[in-house]
N, C-alpha and C. Protein backbone atom coordinates (compact mmCIF):
# COMPACT_ATOMS: atom_id res chain seq x y z
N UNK A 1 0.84 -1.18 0.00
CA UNK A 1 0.00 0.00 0.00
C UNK A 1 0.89 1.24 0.00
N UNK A 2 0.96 1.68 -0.69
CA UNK A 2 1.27 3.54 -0.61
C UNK A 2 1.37 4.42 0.04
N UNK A 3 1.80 5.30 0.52
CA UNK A 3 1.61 6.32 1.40
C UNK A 3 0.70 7.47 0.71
N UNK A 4 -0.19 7.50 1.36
CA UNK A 4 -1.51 8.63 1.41
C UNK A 4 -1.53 9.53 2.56
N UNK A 5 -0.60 11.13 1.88
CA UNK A 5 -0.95 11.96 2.92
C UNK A 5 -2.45 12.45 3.62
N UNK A 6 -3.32 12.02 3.05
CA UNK A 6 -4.75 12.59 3.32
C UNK A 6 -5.43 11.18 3.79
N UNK A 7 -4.51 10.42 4.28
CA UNK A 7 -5.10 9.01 5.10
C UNK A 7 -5.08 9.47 6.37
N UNK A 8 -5.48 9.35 6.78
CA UNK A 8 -5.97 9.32 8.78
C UNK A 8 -6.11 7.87 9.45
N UNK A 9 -5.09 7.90 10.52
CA UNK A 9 -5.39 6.05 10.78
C UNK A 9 -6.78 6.75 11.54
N UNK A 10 -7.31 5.26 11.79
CA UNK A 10 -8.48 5.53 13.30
C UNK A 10 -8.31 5.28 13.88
N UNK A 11 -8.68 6.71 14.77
CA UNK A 11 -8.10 7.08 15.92
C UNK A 11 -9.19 5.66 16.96
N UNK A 12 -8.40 5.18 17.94
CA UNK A 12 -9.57 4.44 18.88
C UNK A 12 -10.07 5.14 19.82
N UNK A 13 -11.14 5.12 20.62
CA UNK A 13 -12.05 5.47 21.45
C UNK A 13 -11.42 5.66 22.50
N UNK A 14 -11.03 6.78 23.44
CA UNK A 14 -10.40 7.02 24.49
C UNK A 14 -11.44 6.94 26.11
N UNK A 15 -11.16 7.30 26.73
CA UNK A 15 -12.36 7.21 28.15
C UNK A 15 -12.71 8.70 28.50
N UNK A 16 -13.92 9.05 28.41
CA UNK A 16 -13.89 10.50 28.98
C UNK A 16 -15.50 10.09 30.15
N UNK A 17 -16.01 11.63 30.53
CA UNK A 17 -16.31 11.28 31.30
C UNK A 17 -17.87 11.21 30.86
N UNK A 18 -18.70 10.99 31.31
CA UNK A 18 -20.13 11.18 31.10
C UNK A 18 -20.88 12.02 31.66
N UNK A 19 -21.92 13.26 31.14
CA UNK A 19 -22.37 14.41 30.97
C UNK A 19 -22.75 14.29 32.82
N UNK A 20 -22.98 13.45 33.27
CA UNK A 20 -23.75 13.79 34.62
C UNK A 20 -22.44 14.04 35.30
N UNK A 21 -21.32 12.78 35.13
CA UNK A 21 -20.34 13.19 35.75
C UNK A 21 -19.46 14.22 35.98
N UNK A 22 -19.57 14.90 34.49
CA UNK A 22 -19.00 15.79 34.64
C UNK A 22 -19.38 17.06 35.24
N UNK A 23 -20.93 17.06 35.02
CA UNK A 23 -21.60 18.13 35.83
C UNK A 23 -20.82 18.00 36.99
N UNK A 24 -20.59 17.16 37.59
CA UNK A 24 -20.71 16.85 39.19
C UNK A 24 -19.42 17.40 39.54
N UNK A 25 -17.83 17.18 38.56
CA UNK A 25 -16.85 17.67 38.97
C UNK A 25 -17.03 18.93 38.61
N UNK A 26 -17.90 19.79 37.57
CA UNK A 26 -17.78 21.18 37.63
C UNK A 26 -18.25 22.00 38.80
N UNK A 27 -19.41 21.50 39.25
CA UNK A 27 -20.10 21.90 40.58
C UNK A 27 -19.12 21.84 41.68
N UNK A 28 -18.37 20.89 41.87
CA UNK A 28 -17.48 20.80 42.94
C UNK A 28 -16.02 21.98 42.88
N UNK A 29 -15.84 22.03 41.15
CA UNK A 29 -14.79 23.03 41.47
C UNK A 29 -15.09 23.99 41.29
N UNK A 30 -16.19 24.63 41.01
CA UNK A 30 -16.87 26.26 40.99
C UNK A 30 -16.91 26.12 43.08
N UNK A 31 -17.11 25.07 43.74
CA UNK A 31 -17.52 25.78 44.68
C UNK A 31 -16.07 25.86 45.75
N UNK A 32 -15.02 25.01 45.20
CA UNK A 32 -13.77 25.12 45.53
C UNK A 32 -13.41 26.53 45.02
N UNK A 33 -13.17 26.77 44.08
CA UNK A 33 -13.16 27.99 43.33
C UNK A 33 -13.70 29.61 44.47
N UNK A 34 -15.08 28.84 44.57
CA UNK A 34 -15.74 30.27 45.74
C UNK A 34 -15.07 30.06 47.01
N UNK A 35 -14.25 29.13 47.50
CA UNK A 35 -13.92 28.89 48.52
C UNK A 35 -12.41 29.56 48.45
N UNK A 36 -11.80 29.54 47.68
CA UNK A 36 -10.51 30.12 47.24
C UNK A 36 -9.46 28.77 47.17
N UNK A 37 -9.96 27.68 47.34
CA UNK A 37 -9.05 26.66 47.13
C UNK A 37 -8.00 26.34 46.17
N UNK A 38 -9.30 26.54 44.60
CA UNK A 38 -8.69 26.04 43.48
C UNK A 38 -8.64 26.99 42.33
N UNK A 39 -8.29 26.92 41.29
CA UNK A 39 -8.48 28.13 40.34
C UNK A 39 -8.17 27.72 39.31
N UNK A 40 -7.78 26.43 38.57
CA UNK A 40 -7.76 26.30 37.41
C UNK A 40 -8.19 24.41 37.21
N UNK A 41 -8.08 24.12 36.15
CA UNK A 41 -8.62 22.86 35.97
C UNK A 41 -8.09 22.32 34.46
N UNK A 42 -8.00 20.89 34.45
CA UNK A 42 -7.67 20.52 33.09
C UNK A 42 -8.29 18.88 32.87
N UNK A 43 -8.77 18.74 31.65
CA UNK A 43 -8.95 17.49 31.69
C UNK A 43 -8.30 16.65 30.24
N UNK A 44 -8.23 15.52 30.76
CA UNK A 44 -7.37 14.70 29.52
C UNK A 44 -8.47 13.20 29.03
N UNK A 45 -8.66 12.75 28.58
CA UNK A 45 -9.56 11.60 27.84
C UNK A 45 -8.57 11.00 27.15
N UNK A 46 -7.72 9.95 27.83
CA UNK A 46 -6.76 9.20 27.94
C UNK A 46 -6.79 7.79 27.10
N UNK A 47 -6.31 6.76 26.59
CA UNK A 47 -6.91 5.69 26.31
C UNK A 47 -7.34 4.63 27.68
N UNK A 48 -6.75 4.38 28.33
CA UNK A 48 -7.38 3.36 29.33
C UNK A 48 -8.20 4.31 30.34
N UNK A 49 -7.99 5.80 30.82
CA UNK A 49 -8.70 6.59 31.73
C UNK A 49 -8.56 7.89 31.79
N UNK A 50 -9.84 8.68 32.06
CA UNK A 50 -10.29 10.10 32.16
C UNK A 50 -9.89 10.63 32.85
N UNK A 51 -9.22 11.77 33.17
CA UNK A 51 -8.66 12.73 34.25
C UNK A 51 -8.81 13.68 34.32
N UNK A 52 -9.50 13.81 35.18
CA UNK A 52 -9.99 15.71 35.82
C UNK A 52 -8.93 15.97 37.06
N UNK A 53 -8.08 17.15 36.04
CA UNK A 53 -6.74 17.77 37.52
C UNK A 53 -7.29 19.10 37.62
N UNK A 54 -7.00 19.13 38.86
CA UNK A 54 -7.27 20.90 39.83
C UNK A 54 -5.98 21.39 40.09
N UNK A 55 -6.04 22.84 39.70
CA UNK A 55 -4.58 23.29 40.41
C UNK A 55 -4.89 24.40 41.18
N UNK A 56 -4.09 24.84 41.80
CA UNK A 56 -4.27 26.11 42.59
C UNK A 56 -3.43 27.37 42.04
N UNK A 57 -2.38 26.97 41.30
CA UNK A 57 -1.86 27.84 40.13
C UNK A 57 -1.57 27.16 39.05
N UNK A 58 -2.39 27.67 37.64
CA UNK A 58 -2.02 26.96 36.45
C UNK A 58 -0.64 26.48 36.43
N UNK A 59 0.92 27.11 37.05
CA UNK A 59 1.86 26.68 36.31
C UNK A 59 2.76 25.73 36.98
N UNK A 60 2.10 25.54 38.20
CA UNK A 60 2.51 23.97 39.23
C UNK A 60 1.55 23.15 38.49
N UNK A 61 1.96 21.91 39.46
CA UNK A 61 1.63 20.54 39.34
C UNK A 61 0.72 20.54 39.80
N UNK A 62 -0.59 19.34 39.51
CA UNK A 62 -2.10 19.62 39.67
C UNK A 62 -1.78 19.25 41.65
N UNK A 63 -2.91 19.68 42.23
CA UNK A 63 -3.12 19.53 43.85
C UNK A 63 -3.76 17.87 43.65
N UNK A 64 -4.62 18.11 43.10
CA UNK A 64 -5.20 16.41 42.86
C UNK A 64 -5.78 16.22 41.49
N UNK A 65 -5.77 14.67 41.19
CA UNK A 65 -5.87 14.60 40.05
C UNK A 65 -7.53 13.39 40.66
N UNK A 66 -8.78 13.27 39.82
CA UNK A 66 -9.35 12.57 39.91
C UNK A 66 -9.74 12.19 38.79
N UNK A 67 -9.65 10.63 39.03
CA UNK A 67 -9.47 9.57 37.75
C UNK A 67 -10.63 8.49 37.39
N UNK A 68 -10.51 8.77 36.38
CA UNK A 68 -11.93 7.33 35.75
C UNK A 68 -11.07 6.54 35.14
N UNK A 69 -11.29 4.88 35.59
CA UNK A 69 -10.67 4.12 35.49
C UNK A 69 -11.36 2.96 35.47
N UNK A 70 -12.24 2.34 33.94
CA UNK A 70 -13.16 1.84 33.65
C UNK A 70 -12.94 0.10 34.34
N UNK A 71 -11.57 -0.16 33.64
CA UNK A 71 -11.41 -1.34 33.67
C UNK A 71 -11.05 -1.48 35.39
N UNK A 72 -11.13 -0.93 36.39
CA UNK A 72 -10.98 -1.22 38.02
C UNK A 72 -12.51 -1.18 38.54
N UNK A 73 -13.56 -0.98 37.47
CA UNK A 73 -14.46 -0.62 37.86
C UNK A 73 -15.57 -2.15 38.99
N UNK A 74 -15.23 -3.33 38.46
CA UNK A 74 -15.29 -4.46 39.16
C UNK A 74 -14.63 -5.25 40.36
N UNK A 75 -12.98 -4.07 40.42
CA UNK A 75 -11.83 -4.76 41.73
C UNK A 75 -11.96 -3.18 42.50
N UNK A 76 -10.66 -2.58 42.62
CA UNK A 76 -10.84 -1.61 43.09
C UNK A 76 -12.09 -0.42 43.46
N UNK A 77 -12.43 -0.81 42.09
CA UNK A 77 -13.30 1.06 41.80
C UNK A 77 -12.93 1.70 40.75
N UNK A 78 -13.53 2.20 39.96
CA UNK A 78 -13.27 3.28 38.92
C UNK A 78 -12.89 4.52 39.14
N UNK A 79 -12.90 5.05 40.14
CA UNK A 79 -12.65 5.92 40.89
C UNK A 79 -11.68 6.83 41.17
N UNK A 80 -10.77 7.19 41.31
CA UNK A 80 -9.86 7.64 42.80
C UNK A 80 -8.91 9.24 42.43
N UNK A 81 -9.08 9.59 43.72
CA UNK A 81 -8.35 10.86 43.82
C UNK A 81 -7.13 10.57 44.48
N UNK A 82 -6.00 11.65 43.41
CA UNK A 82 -4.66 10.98 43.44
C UNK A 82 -3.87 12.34 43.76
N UNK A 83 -2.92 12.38 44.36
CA UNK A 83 -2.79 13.63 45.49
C UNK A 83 -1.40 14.11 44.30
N UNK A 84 -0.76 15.28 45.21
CA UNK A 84 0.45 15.53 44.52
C UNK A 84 1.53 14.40 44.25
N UNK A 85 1.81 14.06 45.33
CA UNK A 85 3.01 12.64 45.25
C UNK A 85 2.69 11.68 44.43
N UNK A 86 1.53 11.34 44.03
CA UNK A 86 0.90 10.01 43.10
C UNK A 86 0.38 9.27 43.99
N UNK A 87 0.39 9.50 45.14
CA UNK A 87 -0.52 8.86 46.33
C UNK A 87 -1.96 8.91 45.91
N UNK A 88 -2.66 7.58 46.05
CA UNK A 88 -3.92 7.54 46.09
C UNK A 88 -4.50 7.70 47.12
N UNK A 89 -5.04 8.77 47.26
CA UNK A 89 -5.99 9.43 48.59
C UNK A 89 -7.03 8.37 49.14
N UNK A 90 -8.19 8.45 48.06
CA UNK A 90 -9.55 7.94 48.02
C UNK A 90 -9.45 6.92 46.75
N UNK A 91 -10.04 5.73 47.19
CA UNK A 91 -10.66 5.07 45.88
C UNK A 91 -12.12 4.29 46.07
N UNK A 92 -12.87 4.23 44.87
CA UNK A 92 -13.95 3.84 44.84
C UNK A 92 -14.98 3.29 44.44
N UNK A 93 -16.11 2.95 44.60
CA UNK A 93 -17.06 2.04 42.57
C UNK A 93 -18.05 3.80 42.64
N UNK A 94 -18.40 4.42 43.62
CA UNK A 94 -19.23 5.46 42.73
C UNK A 94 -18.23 7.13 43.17
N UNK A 95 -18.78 7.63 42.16
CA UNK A 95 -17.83 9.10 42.22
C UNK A 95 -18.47 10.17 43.69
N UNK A 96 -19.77 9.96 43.86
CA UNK A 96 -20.10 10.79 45.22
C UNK A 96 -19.00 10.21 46.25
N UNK A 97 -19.19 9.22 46.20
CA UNK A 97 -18.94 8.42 47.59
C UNK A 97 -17.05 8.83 47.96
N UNK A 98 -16.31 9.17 46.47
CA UNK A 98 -14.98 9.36 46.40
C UNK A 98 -15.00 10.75 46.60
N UNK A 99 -15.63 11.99 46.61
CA UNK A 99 -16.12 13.50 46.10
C UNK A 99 -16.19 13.87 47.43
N UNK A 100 -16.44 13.19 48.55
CA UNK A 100 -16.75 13.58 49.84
C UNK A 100 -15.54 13.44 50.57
N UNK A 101 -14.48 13.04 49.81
CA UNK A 101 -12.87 13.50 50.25
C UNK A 101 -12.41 15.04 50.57
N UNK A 102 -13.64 15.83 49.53
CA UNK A 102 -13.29 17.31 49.80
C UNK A 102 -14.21 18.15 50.40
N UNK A 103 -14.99 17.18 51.10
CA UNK A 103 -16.06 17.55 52.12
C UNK A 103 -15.69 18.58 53.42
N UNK A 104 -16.17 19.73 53.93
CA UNK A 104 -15.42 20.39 55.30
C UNK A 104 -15.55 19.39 56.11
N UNK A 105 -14.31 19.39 57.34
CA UNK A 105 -14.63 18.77 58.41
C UNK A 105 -14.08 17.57 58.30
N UNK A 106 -13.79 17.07 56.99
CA UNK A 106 -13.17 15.89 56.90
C UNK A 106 -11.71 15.15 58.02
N UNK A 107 -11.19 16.51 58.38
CA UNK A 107 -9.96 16.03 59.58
C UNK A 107 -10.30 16.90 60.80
N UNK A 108 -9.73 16.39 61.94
CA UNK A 108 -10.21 16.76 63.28
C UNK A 108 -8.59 16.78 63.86
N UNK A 109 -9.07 18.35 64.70
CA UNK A 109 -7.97 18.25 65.28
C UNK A 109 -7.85 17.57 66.61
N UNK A 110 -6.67 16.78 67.36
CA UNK A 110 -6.49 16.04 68.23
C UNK A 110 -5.61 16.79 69.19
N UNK A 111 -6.40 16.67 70.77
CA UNK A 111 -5.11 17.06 71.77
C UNK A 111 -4.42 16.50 72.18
């Protein structure tokens, strides 16, 4: 076969997120956002998984990255929020249940 500049391989189907879901991470970082937490955002539609990163300044490294991860969706969870270090914070099978990582109140102080 020939080389055809006006060939395009096909491209395969990557993972992104689904319209409810994503509502759900925009809601969460508009209200991080009003909180002064976060201020910028990026997302990637990966081949094996979806990633929604938050930063607190566009030109560092994201604060957390939260990941869709189809094929863990039966062992682990599809789930999980993944911190600066690559530490997995939270993991999970539904996205509320992982989302309440950035809930107030979540740590207590101890005397």
């Amino acid at each position: 076969m020939a080389f055809d500049p006006g060939y395009a391989a096909p491209r395969q189907a990557g993972v992104f997120f689904e319209r409810r879901e994503l509502e759900r991470l925009l809601r969460l970082y508009g209200r991080m956002v009003a909180a002064g937490e976060w201020r910028d955002y990026g997302m990637d539609g990966l081949q094996d998984c979806a990633v929604f990163s938050v930063f607190r300044r566009s030109a560092e490294a994201p604060l957390y990255r939260i990941e869709k991860h189809p094929a863990l969706a039966r062992k682990q969870g599809a789930w999980a929020i993944v911190g600066q270090g690559g530490h997995v914070l939270k993991r999970g099978h539904e996205l509320e249940q992982v989302l309440r990582f950035f809930d107030k109140g979540r740590f207590s102080v101890v005397d």
